[in-house]
PDB file of N, CA and C in Angstrom:
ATOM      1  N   UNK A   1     -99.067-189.408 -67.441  1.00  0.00           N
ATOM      2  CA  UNK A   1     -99.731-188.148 -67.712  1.00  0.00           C
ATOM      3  C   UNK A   1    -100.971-188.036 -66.828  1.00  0.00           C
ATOM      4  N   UNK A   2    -101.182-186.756 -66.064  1.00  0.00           N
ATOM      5  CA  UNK A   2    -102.271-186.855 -65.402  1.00  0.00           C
ATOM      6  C   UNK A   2    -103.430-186.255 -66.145  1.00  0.00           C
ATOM      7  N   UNK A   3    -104.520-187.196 -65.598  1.00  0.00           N
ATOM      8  CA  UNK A   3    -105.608-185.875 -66.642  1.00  0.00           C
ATOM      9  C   UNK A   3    -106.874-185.102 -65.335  1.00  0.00           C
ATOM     10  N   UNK A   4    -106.925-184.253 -65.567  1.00  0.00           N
ATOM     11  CA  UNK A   4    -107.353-183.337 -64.610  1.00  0.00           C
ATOM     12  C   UNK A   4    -109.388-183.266 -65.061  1.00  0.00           C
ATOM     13  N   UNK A   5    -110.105-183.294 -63.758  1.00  0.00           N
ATOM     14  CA  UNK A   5    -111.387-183.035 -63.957  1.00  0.00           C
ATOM     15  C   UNK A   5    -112.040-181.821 -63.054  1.00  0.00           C
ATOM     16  N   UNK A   6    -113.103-181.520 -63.597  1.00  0.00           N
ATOM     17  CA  UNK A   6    -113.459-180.267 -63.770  1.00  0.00           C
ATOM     18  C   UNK A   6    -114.968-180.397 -63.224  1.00  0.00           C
ATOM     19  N   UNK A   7    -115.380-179.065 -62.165  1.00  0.00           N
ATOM     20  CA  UNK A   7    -116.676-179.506 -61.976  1.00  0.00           C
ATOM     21  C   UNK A   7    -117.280-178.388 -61.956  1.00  0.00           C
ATOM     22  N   UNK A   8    -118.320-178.360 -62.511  1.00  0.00           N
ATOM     23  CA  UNK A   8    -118.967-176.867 -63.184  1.00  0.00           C
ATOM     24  C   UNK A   8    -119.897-176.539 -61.995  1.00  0.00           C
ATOM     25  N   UNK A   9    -119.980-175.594 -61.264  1.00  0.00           N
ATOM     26  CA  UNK A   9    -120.595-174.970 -60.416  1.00  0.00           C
ATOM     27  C   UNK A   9    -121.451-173.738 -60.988  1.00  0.00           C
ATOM     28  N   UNK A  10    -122.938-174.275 -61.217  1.00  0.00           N
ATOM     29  CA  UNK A  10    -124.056-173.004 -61.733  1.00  0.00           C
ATOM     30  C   UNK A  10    -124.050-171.965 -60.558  1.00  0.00           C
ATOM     31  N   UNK A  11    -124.297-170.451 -60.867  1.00  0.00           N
ATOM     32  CA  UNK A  11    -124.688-169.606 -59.588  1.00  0.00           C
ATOM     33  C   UNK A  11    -126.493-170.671 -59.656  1.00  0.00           C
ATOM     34  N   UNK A  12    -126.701-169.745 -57.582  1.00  0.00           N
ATOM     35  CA  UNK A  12    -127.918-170.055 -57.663  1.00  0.00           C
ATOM     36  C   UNK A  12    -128.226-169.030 -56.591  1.00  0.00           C
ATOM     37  N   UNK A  13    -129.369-168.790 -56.663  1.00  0.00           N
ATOM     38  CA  UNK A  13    -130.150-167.170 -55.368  1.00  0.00           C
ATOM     39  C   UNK A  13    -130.110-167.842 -54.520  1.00  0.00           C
ATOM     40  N   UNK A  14    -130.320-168.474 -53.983  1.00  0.00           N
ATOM     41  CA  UNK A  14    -130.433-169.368 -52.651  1.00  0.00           C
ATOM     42  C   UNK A  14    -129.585-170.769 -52.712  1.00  0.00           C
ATOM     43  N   UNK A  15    -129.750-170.828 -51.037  1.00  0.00           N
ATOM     44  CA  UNK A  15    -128.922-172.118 -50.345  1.00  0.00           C
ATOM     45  C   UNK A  15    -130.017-172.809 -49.659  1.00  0.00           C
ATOM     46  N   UNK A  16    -130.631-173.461 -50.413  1.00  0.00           N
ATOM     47  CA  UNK A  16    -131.601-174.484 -49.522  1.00  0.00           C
ATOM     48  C   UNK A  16    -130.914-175.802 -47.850  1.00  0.00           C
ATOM     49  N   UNK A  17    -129.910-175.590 -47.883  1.00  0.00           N
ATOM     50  CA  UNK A  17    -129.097-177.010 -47.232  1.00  0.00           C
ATOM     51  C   UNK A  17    -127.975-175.998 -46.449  1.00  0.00           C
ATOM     52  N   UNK A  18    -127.348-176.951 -45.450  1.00  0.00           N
ATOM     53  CA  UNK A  18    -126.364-176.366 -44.265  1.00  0.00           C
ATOM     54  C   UNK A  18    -125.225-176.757 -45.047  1.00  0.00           C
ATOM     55  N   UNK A  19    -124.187-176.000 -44.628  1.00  0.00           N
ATOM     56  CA  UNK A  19    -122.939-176.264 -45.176  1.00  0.00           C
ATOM     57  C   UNK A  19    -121.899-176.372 -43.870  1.00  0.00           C
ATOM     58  N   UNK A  20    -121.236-177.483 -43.830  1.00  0.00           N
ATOM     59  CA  UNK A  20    -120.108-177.648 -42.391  1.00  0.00           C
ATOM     60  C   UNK A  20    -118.816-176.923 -42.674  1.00  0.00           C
ATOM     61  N   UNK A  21    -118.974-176.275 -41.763  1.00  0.00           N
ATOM     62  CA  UNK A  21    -117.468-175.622 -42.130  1.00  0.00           C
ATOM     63  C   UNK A  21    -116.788-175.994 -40.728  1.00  0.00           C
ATOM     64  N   UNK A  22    -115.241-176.156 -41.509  1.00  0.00           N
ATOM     65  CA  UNK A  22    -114.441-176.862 -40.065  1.00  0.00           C
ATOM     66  C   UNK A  22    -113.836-175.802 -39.185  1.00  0.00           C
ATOM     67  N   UNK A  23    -113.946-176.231 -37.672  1.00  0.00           N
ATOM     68  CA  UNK A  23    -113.446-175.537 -36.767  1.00  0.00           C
ATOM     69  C   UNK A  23    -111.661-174.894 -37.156  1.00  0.00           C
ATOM     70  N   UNK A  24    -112.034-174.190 -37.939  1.00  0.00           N
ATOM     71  CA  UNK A  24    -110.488-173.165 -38.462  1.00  0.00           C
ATOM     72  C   UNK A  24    -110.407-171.690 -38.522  1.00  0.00           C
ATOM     73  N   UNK A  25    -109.392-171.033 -37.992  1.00  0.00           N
ATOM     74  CA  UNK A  25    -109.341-169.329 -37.615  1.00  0.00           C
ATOM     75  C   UNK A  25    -109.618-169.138 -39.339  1.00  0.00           C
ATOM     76  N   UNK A  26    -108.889-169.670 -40.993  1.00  0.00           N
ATOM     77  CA  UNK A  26    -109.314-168.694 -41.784  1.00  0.00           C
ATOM     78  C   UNK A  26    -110.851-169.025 -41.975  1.00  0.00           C
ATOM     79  N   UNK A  27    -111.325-170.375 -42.295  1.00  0.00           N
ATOM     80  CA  UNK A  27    -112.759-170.614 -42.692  1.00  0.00           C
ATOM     81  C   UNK A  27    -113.796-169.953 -41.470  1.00  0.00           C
ATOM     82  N   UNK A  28    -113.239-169.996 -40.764  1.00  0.00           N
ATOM     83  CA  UNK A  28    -114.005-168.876 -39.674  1.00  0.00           C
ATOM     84  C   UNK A  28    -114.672-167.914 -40.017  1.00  0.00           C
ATOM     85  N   UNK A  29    -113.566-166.905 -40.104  1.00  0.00           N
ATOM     86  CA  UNK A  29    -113.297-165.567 -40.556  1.00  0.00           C
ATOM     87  C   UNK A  29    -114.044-165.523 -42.126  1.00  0.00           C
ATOM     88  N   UNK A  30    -113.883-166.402 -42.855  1.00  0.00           N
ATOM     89  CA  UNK A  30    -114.523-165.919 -44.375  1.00  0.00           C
ATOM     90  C   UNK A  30    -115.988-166.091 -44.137  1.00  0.00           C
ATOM     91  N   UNK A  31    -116.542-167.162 -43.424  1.00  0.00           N
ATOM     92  CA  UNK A  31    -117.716-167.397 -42.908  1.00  0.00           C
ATOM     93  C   UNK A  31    -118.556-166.256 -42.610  1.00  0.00           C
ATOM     94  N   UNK A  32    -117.812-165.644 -41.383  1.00  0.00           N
ATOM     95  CA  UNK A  32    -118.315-164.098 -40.514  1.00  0.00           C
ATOM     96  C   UNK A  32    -118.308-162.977 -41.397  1.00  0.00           C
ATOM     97  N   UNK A  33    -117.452-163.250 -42.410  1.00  0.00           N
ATOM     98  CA  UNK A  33    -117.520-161.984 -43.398  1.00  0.00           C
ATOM     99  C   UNK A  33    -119.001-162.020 -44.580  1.00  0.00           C
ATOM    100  N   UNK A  34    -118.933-163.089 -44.790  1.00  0.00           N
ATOM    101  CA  UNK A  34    -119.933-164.104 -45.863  1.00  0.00           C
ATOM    102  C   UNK A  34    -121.472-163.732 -45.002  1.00  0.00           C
ATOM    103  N   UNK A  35    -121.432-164.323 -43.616  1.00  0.00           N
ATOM    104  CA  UNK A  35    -122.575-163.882 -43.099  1.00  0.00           C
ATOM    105  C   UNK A  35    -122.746-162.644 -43.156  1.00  0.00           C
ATOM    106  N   UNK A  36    -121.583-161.842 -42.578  1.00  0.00           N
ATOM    107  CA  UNK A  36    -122.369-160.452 -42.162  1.00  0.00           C
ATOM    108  C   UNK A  36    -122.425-159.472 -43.763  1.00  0.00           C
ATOM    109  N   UNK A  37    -122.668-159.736 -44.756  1.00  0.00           N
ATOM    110  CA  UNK A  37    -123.044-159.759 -45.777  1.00  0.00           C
ATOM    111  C   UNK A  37    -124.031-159.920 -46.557  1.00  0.00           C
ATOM    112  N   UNK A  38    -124.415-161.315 -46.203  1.00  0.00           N
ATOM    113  CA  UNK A  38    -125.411-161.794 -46.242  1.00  0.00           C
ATOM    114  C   UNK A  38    -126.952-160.891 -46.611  1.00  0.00           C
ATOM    115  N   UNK A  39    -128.246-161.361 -46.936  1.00  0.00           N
ATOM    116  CA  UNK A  39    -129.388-160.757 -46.628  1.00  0.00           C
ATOM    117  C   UNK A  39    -129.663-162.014 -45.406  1.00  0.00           C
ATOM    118  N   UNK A  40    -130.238-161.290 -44.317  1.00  0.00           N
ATOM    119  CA  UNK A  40    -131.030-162.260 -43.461  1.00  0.00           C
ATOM    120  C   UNK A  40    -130.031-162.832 -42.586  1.00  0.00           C
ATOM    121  N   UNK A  41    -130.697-163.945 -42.171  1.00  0.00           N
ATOM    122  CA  UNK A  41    -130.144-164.789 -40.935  1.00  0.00           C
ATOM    123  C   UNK A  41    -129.188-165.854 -41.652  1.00  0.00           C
ATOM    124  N   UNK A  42    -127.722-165.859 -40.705  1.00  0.00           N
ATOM    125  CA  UNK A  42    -127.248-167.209 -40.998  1.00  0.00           C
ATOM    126  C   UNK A  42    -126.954-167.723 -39.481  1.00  0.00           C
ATOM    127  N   UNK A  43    -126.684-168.752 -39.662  1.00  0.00           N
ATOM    128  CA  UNK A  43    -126.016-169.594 -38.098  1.00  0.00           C
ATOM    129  C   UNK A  43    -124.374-170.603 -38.859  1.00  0.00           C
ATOM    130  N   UNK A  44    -123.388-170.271 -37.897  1.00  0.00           N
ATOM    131  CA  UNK A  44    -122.303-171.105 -38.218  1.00  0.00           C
ATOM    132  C   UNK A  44    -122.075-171.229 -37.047  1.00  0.00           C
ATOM    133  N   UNK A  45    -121.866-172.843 -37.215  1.00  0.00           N
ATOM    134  CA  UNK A  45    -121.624-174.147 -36.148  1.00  0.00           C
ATOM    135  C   UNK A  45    -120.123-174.206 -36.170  1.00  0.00           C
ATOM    136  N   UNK A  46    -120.138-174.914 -34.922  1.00  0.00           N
ATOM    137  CA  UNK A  46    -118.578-175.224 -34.362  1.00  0.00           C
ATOM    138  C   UNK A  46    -117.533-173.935 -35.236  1.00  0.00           C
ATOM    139  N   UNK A  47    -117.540-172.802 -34.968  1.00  0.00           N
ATOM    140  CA  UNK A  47    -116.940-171.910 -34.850  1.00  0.00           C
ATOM    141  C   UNK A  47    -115.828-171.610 -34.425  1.00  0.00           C
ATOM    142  N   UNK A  48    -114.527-170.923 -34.669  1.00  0.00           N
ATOM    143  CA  UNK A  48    -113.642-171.200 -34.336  1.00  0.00           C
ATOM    144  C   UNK A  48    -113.510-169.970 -32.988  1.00  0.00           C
ATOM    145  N   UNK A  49    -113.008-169.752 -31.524  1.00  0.00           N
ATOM    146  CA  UNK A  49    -113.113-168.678 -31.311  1.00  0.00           C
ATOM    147  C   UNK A  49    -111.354-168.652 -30.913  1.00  0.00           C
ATOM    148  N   UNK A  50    -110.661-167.209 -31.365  1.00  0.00           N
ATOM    149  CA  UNK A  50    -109.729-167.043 -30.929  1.00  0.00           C
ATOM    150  C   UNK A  50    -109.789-165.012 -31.455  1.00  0.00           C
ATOM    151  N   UNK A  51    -108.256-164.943 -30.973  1.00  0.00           N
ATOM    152  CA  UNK A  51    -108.387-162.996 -31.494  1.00  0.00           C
ATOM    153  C   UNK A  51    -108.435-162.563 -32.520  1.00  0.00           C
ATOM    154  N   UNK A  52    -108.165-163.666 -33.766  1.00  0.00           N
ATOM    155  CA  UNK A  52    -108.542-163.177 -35.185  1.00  0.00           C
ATOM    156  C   UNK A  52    -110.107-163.047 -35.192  1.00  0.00           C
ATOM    157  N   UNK A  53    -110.269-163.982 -35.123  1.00  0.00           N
ATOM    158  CA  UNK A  53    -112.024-164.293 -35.311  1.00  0.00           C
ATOM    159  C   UNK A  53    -113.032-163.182 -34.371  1.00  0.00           C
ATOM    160  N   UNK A  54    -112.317-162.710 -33.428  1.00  0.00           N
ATOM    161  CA  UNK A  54    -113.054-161.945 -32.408  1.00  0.00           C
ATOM    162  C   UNK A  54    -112.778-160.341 -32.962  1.00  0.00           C
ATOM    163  N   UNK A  55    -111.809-160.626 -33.747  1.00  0.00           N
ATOM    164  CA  UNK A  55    -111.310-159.088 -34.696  1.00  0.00           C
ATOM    165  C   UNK A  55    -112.671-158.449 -35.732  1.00  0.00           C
ATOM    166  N   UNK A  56    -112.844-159.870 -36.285  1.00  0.00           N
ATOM    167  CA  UNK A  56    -113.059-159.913 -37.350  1.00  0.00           C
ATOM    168  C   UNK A  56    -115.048-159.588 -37.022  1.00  0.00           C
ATOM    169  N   UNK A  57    -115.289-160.581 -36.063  1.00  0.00           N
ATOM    170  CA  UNK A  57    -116.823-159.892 -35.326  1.00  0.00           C
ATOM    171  C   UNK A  57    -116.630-158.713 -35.202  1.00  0.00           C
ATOM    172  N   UNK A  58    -115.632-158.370 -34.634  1.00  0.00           N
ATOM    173  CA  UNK A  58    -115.870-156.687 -33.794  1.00  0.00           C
ATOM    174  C   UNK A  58    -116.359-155.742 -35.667  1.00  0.00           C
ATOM    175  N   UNK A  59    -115.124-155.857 -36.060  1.00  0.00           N
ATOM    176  CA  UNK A  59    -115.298-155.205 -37.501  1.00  0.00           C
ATOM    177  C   UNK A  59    -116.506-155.748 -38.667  1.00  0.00           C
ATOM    178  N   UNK A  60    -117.000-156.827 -38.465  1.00  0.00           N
ATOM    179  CA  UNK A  60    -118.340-157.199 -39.256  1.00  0.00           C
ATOM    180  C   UNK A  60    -119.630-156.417 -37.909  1.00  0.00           C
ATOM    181  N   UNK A  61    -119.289-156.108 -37.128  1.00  0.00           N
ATOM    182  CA  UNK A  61    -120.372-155.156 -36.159  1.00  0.00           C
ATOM    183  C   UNK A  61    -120.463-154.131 -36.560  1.00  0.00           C
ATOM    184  N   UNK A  62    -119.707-153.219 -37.151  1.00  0.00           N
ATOM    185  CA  UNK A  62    -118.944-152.108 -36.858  1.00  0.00           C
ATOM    186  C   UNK A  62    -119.773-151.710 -38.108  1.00  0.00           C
ATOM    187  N   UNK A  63    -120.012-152.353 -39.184  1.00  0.00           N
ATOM    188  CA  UNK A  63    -120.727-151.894 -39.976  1.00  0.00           C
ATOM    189  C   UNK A  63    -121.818-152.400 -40.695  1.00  0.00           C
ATOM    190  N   UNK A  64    -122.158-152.570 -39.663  1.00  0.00           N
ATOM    191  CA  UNK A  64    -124.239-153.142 -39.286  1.00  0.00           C
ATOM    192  C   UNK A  64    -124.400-154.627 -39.058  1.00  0.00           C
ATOM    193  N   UNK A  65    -124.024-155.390 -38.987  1.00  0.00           N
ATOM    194  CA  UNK A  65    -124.209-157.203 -38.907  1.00  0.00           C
ATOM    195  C   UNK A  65    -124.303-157.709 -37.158  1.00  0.00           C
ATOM    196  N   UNK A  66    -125.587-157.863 -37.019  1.00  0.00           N
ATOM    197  CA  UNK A  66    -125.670-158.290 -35.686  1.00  0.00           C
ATOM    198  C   UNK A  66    -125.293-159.779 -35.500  1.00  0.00           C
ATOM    199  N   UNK A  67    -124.409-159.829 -34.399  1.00  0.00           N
ATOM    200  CA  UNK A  67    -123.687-161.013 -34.336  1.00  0.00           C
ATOM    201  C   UNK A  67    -124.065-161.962 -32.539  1.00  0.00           C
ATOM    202  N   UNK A  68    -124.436-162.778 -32.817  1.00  0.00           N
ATOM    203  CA  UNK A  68    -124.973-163.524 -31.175  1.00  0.00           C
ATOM    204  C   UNK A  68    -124.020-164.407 -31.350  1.00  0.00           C
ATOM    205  N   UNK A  69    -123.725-164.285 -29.848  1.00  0.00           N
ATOM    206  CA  UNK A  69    -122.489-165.637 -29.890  1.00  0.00           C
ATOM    207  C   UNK A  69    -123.237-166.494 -28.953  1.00  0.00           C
ATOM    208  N   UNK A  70    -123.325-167.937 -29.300  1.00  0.00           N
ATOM    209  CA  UNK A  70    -124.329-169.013 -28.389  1.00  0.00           C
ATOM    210  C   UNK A  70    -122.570-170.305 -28.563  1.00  0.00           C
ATOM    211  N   UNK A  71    -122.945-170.888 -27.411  1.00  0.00           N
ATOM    212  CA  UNK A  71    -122.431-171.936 -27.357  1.00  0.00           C
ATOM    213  C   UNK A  71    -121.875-172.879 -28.490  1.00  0.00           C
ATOM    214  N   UNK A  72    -121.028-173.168 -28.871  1.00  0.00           N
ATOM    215  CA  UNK A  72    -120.400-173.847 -30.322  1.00  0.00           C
ATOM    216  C   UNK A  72    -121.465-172.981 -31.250  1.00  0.00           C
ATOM    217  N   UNK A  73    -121.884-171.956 -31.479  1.00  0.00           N
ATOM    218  CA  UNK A  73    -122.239-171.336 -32.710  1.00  0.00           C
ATOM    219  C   UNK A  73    -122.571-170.095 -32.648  1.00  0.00           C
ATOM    220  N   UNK A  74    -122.742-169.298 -34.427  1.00  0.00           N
ATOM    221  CA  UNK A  74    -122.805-167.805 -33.854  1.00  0.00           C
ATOM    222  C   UNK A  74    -123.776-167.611 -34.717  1.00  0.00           C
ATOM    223  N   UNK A  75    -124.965-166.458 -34.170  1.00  0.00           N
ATOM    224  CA  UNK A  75    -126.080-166.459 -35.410  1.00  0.00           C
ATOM    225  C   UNK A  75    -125.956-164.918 -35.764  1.00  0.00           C
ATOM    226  N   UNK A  76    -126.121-164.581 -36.960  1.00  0.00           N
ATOM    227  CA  UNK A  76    -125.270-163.732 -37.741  1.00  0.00           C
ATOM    228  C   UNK A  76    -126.098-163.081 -38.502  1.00  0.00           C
ATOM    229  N   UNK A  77    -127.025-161.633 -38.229  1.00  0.00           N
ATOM    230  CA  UNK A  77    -128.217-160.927 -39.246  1.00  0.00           C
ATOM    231  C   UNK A  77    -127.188-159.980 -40.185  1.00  0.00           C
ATOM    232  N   UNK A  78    -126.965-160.314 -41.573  1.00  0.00           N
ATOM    233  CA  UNK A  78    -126.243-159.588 -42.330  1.00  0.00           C
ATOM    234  C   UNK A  78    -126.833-158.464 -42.661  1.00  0.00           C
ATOM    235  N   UNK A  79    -126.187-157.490 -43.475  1.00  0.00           N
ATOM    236  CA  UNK A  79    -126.352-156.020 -44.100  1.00  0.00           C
ATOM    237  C   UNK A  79    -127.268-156.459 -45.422  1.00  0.00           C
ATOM    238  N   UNK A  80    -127.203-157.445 -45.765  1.00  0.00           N
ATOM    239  CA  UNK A  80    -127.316-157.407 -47.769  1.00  0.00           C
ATOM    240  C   UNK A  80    -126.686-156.737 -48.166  1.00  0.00           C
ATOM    241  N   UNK A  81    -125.772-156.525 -48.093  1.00  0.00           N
ATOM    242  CA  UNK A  81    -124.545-155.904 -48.917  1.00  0.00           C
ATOM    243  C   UNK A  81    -124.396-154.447 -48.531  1.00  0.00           C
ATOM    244  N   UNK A  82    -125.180-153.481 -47.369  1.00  0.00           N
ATOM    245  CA  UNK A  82    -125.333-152.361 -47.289  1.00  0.00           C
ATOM    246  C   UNK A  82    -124.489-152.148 -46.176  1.00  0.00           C
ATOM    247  N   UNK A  83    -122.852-151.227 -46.168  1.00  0.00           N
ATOM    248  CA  UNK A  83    -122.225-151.324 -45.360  1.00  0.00           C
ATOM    249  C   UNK A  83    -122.641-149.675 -44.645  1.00  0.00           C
ATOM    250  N   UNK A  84    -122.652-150.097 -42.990  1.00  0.00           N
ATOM    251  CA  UNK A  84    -123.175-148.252 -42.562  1.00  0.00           C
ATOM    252  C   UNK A  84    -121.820-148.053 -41.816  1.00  0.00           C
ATOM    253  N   UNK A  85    -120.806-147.983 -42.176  1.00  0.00           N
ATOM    254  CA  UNK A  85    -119.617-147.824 -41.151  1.00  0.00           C
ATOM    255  C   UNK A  85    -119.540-146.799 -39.953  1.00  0.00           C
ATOM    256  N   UNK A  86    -120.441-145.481 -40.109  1.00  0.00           N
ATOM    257  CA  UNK A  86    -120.536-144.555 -40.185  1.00  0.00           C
ATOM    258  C   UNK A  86    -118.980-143.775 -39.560  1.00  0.00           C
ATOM    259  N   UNK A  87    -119.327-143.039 -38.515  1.00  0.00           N
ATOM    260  CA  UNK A  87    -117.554-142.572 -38.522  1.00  0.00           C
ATOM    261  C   UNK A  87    -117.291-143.681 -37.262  1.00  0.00           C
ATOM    262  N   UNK A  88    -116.506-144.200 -37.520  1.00  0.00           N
ATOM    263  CA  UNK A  88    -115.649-145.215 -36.627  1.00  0.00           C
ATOM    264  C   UNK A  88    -114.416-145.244 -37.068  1.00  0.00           C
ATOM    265  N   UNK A  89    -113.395-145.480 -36.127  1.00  0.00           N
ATOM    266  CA  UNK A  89    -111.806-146.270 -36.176  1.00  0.00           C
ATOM    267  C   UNK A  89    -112.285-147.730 -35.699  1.00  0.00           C
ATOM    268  N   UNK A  90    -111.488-148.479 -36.616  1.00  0.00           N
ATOM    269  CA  UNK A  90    -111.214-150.138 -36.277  1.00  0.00           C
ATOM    270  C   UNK A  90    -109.922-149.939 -35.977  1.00  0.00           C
ATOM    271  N   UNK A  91    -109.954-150.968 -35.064  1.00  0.00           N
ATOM    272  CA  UNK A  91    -108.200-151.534 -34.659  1.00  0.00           C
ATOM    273  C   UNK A  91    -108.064-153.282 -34.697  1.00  0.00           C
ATOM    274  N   UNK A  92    -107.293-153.352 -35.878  1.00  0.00           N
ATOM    275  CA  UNK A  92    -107.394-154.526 -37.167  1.00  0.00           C
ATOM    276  C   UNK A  92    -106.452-155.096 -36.127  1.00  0.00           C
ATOM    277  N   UNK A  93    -106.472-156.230 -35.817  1.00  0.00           N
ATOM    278  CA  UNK A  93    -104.919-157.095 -35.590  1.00  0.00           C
ATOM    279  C   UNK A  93    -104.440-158.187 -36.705  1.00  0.00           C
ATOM    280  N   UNK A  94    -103.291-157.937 -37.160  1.00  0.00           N
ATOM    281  CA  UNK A  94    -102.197-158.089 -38.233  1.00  0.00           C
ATOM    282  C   UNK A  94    -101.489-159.747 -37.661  1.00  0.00           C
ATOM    283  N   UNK A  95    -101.839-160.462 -37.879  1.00  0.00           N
ATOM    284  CA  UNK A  95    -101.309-161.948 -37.616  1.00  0.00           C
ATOM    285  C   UNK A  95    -101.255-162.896 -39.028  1.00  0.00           C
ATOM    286  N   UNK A  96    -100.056-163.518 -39.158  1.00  0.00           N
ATOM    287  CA  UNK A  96     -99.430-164.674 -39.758  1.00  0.00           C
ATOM    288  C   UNK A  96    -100.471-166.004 -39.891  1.00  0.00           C
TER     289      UNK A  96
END
């Protein structure tokens, strides 16, 4: 019989500490979304770059999140949650 454990995660307003996220197209992508969200500045290291991820900048731009791309990392000024889309078309690419 297996017995299963459980680990209680409190919310908290802040992230005092870096978090590694691994060079992968989805953790990428949730990252860039997470940042450009964000209030304020984030930076994510070893970044993955390919055409999802470059989709996914274009469209976290598109509605306010300034995005710098530097060498193995990208620094990322989010909206706080305030999306300005204003009138734009995105052109999403649809990949497996």
């Amino acid at each position: 019989m297996l017995s299963s454990k459980y680990l209680a995660v409190n919310p908290s307003n802040y992230i005092l500490h870096s978090a590694y996220i691994p060079s992968s197209k989805p953790e990428t992508q949730r990252a860039i979304l997470a940042a450009s969200l964000a209030d304020g500045k984030s930076i994510i290291n070893n970044d993955l770059r390919c055409l999802e991820t470059s989709t996914m900048k274009e469209a976290c731009r598109s509605i306010g999140a300034r995005i710098i791309e530097e060498p193995r990392r990208l620094i990322i000024y989010g909206t706080g949650g305030k999306i300005n889309p204003g009138k734009k078309s995105l052109m999403l690419s649809v990949r497996g």
